[in-house]
N, C-alpha and C. Protein backbone atom coordinates (compact mmCIF):
# COMPACT_ATOMS: atom_id res chain seq x y z
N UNK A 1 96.91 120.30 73.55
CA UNK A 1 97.13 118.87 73.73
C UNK A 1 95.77 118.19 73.76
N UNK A 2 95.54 116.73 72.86
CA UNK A 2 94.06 116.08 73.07
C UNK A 2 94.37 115.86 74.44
N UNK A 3 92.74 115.48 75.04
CA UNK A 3 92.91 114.90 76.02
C UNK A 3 93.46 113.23 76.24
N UNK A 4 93.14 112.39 74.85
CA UNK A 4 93.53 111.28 75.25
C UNK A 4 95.42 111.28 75.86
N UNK A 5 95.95 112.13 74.89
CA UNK A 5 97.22 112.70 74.89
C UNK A 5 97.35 112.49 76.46
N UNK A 6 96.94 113.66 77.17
CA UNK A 6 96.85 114.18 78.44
C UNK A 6 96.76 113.09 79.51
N UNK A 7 95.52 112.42 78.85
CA UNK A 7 95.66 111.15 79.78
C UNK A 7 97.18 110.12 79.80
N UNK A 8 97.71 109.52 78.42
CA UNK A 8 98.63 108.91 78.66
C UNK A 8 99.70 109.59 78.64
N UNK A 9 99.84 110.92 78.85
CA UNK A 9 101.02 111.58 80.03
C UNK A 9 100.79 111.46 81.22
N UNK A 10 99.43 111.57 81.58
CA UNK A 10 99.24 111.11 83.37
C UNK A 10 99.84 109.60 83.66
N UNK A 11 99.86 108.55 82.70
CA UNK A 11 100.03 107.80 82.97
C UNK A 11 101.53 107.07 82.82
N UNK A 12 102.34 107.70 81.92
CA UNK A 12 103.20 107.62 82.25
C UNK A 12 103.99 108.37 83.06
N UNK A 13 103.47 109.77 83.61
CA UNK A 13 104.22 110.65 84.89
C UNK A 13 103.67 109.41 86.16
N UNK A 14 102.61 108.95 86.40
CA UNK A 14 102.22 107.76 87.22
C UNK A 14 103.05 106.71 87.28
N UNK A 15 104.01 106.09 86.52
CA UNK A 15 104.74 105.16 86.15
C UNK A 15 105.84 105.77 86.69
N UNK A 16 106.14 107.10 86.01
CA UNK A 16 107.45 107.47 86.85
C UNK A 16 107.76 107.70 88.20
N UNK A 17 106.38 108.20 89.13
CA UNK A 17 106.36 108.38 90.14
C UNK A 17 106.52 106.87 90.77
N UNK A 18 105.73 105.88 89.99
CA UNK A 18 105.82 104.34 91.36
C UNK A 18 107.29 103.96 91.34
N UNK A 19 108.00 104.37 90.66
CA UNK A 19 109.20 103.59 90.63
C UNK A 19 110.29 103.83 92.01
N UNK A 20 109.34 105.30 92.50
CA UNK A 20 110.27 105.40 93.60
C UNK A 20 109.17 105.11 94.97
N UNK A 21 107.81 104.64 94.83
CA UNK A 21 106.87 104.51 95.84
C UNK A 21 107.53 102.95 96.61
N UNK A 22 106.88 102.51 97.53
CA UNK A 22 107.82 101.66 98.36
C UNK A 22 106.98 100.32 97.82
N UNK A 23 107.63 99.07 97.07
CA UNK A 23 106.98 97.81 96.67
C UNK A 23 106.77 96.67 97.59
N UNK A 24 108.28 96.42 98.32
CA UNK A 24 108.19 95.65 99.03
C UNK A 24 108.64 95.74 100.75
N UNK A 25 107.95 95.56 101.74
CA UNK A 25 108.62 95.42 103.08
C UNK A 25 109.07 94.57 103.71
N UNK A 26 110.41 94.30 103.81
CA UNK A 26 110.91 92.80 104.61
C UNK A 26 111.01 92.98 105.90
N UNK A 27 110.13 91.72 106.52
CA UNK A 27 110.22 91.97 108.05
C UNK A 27 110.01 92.90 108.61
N UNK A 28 109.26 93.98 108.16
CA UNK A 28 108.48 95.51 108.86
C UNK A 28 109.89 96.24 109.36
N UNK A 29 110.93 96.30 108.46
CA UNK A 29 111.90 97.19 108.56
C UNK A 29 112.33 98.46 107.86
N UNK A 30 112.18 98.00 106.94
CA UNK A 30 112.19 99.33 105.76
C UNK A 30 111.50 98.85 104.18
N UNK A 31 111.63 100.00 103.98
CA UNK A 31 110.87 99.85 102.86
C UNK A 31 111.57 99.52 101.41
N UNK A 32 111.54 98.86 100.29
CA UNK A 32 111.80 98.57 98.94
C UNK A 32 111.68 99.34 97.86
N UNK A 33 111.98 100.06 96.88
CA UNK A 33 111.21 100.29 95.70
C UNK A 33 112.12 99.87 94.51
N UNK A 34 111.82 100.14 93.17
CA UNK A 34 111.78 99.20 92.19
C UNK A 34 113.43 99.28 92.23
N UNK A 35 114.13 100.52 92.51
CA UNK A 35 115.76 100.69 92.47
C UNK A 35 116.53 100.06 93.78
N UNK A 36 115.36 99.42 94.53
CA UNK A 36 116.32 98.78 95.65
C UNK A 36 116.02 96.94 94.65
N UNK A 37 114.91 97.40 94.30
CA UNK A 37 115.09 95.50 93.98
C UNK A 37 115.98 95.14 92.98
N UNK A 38 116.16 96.08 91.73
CA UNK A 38 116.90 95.96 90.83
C UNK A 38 117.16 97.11 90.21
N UNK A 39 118.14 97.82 90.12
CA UNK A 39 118.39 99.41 90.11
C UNK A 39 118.94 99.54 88.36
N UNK A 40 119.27 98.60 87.41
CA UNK A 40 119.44 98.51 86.21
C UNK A 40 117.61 98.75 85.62
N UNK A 41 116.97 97.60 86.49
CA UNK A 41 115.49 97.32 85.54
C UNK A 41 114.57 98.30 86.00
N UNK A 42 115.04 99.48 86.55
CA UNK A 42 114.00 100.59 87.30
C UNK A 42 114.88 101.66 86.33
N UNK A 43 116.03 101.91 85.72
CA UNK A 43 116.30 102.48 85.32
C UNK A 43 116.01 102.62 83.76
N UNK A 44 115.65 100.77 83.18
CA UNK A 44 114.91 100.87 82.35
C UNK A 44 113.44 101.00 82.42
N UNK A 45 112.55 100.73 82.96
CA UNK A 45 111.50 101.02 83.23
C UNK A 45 111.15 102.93 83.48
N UNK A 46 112.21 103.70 83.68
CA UNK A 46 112.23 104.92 83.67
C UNK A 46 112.46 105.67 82.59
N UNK A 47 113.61 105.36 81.87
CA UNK A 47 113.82 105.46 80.18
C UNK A 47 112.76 105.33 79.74
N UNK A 48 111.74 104.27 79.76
CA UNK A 48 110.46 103.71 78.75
C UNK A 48 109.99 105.13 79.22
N UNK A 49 109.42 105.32 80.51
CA UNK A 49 108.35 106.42 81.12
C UNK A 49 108.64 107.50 80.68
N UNK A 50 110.18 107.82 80.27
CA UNK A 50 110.97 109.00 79.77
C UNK A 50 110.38 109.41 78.67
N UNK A 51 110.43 108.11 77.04
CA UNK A 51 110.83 108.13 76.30
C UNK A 51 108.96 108.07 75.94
N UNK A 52 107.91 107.60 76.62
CA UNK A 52 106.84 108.13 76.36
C UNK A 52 106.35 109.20 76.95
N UNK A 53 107.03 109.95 77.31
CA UNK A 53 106.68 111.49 77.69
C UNK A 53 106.72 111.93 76.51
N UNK A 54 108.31 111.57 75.99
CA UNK A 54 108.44 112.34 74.49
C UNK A 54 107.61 111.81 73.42
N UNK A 55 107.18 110.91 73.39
CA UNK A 55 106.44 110.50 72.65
C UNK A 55 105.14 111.24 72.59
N UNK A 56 103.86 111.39 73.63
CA UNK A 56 103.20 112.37 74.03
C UNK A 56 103.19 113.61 73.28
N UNK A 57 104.15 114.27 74.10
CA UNK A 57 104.82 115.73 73.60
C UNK A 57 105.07 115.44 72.58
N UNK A 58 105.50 114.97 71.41
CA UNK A 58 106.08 114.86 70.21
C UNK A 58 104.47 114.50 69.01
N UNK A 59 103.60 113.92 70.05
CA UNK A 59 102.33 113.45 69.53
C UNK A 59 102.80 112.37 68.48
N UNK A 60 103.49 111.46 68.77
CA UNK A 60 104.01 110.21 68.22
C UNK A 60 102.82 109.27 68.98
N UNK A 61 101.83 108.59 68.43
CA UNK A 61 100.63 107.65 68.97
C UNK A 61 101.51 106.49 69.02
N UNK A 62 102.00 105.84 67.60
CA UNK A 62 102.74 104.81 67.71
C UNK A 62 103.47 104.34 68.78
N UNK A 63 104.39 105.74 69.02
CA UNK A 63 105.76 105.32 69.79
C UNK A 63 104.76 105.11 71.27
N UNK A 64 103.93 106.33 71.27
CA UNK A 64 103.22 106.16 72.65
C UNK A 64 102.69 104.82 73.01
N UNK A 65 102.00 103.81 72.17
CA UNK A 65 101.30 102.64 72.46
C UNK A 65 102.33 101.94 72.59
N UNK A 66 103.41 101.62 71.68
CA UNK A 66 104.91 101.24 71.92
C UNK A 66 105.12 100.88 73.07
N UNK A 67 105.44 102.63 73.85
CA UNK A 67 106.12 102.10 75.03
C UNK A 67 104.84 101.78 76.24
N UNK A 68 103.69 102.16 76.07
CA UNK A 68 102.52 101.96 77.14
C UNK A 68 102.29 100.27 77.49
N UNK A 69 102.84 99.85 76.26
CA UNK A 69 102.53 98.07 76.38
C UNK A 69 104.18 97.53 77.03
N UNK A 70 104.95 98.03 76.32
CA UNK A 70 106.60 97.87 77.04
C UNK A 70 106.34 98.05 78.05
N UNK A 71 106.04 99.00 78.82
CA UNK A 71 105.95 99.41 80.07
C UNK A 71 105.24 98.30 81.05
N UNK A 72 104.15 97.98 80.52
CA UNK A 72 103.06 97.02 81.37
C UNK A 72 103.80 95.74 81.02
N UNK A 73 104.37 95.15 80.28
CA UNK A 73 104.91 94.27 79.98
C UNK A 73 106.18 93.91 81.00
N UNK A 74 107.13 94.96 81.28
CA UNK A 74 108.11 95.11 82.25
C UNK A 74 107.50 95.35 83.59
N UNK A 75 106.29 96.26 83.74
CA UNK A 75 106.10 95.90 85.52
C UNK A 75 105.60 94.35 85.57
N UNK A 76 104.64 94.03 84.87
CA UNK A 76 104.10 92.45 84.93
C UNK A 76 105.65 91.33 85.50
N UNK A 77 106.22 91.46 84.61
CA UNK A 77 107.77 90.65 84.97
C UNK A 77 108.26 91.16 85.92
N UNK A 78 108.65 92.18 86.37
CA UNK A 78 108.94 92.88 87.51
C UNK A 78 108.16 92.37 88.80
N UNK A 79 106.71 92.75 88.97
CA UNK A 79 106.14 91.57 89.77
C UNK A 79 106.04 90.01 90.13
N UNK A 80 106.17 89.41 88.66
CA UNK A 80 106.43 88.06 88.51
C UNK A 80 107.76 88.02 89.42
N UNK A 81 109.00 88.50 88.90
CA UNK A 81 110.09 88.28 89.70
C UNK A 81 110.45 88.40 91.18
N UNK A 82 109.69 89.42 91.23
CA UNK A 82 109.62 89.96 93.13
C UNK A 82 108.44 89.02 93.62
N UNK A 83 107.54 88.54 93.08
CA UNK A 83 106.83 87.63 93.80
C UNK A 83 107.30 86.07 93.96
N UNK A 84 107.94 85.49 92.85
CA UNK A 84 108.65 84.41 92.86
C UNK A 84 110.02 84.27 94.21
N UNK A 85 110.54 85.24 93.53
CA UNK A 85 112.02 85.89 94.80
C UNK A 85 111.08 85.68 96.52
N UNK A 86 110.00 86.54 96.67
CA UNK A 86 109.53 86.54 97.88
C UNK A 86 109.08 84.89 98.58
N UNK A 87 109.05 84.11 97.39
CA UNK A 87 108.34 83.23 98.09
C UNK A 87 109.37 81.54 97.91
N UNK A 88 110.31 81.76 97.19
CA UNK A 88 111.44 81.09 96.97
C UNK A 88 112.59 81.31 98.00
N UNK A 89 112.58 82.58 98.60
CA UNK A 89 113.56 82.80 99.08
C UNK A 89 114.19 81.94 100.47
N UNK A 90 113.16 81.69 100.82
CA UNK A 90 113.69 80.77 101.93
C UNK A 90 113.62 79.53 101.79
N UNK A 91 113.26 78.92 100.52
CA UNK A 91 113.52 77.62 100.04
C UNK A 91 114.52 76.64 101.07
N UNK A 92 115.79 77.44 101.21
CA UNK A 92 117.08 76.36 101.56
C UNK A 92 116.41 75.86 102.98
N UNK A 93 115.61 76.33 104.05
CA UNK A 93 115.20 76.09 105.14
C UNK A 93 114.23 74.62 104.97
N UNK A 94 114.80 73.71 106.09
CA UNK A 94 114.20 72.20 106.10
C UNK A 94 112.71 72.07 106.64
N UNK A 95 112.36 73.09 106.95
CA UNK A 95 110.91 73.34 107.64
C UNK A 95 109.87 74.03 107.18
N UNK A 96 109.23 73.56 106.50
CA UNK A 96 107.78 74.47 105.70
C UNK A 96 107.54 75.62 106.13
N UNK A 97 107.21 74.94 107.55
CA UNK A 97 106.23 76.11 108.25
C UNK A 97 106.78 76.88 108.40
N UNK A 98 108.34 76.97 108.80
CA UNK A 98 109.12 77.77 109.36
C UNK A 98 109.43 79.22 108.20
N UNK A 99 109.72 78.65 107.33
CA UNK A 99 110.09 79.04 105.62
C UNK A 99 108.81 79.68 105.29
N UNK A 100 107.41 79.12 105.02
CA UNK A 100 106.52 80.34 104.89
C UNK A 100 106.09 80.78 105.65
N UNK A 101 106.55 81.13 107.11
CA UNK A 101 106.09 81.92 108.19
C UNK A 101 107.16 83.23 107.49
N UNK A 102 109.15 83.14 107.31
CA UNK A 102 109.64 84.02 106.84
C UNK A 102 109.10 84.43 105.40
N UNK A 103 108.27 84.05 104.41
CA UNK A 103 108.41 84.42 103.30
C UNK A 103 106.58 85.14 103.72
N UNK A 104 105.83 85.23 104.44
CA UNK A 104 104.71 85.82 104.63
C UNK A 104 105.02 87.32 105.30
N UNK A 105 106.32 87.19 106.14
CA UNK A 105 106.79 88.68 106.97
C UNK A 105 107.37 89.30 105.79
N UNK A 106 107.41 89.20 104.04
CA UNK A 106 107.95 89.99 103.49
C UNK A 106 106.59 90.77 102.41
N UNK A 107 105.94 91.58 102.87
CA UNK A 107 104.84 92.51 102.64
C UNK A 107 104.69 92.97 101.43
N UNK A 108 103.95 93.03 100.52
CA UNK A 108 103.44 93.92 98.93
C UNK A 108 103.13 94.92 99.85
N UNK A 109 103.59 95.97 98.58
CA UNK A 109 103.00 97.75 99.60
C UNK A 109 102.12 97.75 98.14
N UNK A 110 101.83 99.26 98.26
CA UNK A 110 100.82 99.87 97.50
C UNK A 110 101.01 101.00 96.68
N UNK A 111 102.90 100.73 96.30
CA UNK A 111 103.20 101.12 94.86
C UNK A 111 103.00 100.27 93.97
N UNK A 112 102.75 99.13 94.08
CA UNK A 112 102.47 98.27 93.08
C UNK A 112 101.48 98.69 92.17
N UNK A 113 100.25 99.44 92.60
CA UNK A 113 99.18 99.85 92.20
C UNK A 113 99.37 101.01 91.48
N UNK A 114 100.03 101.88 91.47
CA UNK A 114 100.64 102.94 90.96
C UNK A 114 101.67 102.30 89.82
N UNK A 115 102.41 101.36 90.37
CA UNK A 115 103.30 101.14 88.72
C UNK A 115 102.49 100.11 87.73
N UNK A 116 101.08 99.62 88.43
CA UNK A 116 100.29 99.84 87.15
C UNK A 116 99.66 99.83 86.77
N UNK A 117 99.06 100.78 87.33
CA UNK A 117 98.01 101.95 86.98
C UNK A 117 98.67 103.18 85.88
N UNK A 118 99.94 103.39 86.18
CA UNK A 118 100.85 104.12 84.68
C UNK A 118 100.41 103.88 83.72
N UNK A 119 100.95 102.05 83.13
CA UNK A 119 100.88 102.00 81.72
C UNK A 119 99.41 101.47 81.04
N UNK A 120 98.54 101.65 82.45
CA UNK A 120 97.12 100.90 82.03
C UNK A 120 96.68 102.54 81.67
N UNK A 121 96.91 103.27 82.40
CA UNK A 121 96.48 104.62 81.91
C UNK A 121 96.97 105.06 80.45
N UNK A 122 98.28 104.83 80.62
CA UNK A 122 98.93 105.43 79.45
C UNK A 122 98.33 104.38 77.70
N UNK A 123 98.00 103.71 78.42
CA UNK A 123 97.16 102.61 77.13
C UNK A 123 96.03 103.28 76.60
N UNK A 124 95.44 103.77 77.91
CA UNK A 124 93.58 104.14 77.68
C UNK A 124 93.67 104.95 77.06
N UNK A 125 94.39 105.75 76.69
CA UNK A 125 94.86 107.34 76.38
C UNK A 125 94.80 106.92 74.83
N UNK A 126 95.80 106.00 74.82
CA UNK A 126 96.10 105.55 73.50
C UNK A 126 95.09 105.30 72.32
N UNK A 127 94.12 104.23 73.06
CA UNK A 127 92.91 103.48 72.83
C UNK A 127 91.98 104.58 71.95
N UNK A 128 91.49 106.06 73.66
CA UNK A 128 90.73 106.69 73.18
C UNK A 128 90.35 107.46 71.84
N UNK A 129 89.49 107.67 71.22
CA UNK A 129 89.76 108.66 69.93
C UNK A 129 89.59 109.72 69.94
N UNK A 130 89.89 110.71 69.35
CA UNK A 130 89.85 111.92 69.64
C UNK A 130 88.73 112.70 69.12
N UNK A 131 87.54 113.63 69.32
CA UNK A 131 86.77 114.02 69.87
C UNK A 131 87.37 114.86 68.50
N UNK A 132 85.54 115.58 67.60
CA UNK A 132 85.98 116.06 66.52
C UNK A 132 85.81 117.61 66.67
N UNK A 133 85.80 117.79 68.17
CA UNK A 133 85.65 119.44 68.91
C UNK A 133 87.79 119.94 68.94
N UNK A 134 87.77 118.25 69.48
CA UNK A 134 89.44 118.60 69.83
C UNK A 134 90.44 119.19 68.95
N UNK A 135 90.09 119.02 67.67
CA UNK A 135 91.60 119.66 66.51
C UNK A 135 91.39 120.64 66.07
């Protein structure tokens, strides 16, 4: 296997792993991850991570850059949405302060960084060229 290869398998096994790391904490009760926020769009976001494994293994570059940008493309919106949601959510409340005092008790964890750090990896991989020791 090249190493760039190697790398964007690390990075999409990285992708697969954040999906179950914890994203969000409401009110210091429990923890979130991408299948509690939306369990359809973690299941696609897992398919992609799937489907550039095989890509990898198959040494498909195309399909690999394919899904490495899909991928970053879907956590980006994925964040957009959970950050909008977090800070909208208490909208209906008549009191500012009151409303972003609840929308500040709902915490970013530090899977975020992991889901994407995946497809930024799995890009670099892509990017790199391969080394004329490697074939």
């Amino acid at each position: 296997m090249r190493f760039p290869s190697l790398i964007s398998f690390i990075g999409f096994v990285l992708l697969m792993a954040g999906t179950w790391c914890p994203l969000l904490r409401p009110f210091h009760l429990f923890n979130w991850d991408v299948y509690d926020l939306n369990r359809p769009y973690g299941m696609v976001i897992l398919l992609i991570s799937v489907v550039g494994i095989l890509g990898v293994v198959l040494n498909r570059i195309k399909l690999v850059r394919f899904t490495a940008w899909l991928s970053l493309v879907l956590v980006l919106l994925l964040f957009i949405a959970a950050f909008m949601k977090v800070h909208t959510s208490f909208s209906f409340i008549p009191f500012k302060s009151f409303a972003g005092f609840l929308a500040n008790q709902v915490k970013f964890k530090w899977g975020w960084y992991l889901l994407f750090a995946g497809p930024v990896i799995a890009l670099a991989g892509t990017v790199a060229k391969p080394s004329k020791y490697s074939r």
